[in-house]
Protein backbone atom coordinates (compact mmCIF):
# COMPACT_ATOMS: atom_id res chain seq x y z
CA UNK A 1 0.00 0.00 0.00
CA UNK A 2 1.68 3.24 -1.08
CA UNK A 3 1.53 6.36 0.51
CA UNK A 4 -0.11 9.13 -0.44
CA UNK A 5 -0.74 13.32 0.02
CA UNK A 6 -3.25 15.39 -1.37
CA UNK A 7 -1.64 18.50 -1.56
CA UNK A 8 -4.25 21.47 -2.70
CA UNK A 9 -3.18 22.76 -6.36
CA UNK A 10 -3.03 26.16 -5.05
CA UNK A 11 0.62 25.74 -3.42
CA UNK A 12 3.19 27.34 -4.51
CA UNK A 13 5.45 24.50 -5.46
CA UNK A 14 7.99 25.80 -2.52
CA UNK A 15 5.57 24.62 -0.10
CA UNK A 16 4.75 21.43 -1.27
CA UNK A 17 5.77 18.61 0.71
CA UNK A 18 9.03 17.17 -0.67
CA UNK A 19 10.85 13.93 1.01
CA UNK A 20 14.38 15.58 0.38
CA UNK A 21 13.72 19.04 1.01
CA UNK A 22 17.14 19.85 2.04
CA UNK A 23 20.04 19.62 -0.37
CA UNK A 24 23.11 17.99 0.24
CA UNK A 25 25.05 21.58 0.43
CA UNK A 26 22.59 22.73 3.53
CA UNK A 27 23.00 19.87 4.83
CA UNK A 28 26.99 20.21 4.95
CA UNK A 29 26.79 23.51 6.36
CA UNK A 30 25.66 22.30 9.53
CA UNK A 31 27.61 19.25 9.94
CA UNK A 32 30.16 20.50 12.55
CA UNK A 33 26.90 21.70 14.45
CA UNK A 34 25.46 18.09 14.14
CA UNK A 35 28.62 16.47 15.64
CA UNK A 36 29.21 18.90 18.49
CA UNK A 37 25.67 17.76 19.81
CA UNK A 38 25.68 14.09 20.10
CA UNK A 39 24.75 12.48 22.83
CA UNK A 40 24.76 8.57 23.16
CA UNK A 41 21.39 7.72 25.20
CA UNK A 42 21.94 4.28 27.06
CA UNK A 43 19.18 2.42 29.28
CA UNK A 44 19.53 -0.73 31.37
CA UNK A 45 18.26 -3.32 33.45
CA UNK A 46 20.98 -4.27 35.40
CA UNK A 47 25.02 -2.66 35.64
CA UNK A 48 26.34 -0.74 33.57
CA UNK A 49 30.10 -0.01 33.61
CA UNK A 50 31.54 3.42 32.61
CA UNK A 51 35.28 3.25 32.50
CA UNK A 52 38.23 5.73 31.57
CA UNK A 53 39.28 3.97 28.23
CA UNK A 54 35.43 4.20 27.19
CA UNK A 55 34.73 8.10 28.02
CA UNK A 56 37.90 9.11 26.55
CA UNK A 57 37.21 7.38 23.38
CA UNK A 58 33.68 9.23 23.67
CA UNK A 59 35.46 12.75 24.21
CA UNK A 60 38.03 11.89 21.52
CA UNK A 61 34.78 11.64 19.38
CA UNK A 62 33.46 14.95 20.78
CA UNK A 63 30.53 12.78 22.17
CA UNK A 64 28.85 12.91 25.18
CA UNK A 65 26.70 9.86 27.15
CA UNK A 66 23.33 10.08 29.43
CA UNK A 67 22.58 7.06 31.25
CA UNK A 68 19.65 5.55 32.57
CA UNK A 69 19.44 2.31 35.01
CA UNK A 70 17.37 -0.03 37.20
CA UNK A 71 20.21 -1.66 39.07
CA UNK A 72 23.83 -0.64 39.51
CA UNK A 73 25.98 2.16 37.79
CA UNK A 74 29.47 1.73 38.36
CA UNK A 75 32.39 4.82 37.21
CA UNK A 76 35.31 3.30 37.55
CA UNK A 77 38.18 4.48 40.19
CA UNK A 78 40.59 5.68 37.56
CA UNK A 79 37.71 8.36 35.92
CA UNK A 80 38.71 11.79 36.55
CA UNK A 81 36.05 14.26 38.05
CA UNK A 82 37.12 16.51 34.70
CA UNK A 83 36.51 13.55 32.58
CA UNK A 84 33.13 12.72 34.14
CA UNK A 85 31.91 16.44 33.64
CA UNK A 86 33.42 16.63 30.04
CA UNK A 87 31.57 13.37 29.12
CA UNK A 88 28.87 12.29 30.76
CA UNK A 89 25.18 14.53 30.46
CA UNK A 90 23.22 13.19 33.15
CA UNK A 91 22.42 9.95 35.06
CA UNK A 92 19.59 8.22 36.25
CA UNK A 93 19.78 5.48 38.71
CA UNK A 94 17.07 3.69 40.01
CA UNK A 95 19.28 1.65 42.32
CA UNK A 96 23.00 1.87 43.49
CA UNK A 97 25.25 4.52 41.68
CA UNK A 98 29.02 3.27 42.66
CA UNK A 99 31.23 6.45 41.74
CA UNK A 100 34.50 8.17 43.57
CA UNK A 101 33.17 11.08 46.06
CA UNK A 102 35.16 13.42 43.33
CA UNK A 103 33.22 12.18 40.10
CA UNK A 104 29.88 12.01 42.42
CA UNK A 105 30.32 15.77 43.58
CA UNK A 106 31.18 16.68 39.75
CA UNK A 107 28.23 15.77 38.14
CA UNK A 108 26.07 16.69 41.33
CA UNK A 109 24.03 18.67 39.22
CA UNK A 110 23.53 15.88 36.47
CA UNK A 111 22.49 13.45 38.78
CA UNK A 112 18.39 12.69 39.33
């Protein structure tokens, strides 16, 4: 079954609904813009491990993580407080969050 839209003939052709509306050039302009806000979403039932190797490979990427579990979330011993605040965008634990007193003060604010 194909999909279809009545569009009234009255419309300028400009605003006529168009599946690529936005050309490859626009697009390119606002790639840098695109990267700087990504954000890797992660839910889980269970534990969840964030270690140093993992969020410097996301802030070599320019990325940042937001977490949310029903168990345990563990940041490991060797994660900076600086590393914690340049990576990670919040955290929600429903359950035990394991983190240094540093890294727990540091993202204070991004905890719920």
């Amino acid at each position: 079954m194909a999909n279809f839209t009545i569009v009234p003939k009255f419309l300028p052709q400009s605003h006529r609904p168009h599946p690529y509306r936005y050309s490859q050039p626009e697009l390119d302009r606002h790639e840098d813009t695109v990267k700087e806000s990504i954000t890797r979403k992660s839910m889980a039932v269970g534990i969840m491990n964030y270690s140093r190797k993992g969020l410097e490979k996301r802030r070599a990427k320019n990325e940042k993580v937001s977490a949310s579990v029903v168990g345990m979330l563990v940041i490991s011993d060797d994660v900076s407080p600086e590393l914690a605040s340049e990576t990670i965008e919040s955290i929600k634990v429903l359950g035990v969050l394991r983190a240094s007193k540093a890294v727990r003060e540091a993202l204070a604010d991004r905890i719920k």
